[in-house]
Protein backbone atom coordinates (compact mmCIF):
# COMPACT_ATOMS: atom_id res chain seq x y z
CA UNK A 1 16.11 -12.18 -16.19
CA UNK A 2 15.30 -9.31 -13.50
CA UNK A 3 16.33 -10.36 -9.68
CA UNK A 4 13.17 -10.74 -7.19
CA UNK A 5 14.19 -7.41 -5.38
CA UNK A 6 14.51 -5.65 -9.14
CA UNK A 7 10.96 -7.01 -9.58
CA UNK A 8 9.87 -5.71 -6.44
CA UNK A 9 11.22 -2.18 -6.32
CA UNK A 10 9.78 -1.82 -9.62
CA UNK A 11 5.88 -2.92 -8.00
CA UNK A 12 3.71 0.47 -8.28
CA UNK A 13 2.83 2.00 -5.17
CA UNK A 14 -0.25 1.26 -3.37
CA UNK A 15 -3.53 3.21 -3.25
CA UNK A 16 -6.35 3.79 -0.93
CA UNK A 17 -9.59 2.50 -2.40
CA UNK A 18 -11.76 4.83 -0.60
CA UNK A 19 -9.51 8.11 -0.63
CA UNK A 20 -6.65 7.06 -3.28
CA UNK A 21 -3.86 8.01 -1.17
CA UNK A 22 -0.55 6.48 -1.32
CA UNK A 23 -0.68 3.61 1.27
CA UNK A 24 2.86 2.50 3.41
CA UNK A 25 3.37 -0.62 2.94
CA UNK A 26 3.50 -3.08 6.18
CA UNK A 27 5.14 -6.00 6.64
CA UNK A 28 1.60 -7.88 7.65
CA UNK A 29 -0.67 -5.84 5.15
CA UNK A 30 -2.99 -7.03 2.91
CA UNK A 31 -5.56 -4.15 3.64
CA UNK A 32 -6.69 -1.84 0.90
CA UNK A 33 -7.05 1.53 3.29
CA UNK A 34 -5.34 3.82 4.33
CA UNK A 35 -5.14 4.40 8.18
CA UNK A 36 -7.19 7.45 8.03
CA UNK A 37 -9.73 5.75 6.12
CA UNK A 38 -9.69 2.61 8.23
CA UNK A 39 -9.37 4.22 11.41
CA UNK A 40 -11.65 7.72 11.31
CA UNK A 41 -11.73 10.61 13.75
CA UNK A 42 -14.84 9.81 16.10
């Protein structure tokens, strides 16, 4: 059986649904943009 943190290395990385960037994960994040895309320049 694979250990939790095994299981969770091995999660894909996260992508942008508007841009398809690579998104950082957060410790409080359940968003689905990246900060440029959730945040643009005004």
């Amino acid at each position: 059986m694979m250990s939790i943190v095994e299981f969770f290395r091995n999660l894909p990385k996260k992508h942008c649904s508007s841009c398809g960037n690579v998104i950082q994960e957060k410790a409080d994040c359940y968003g689905n943009l990246c900060d440029d895309c959730d945040h643009p320049a005004r």
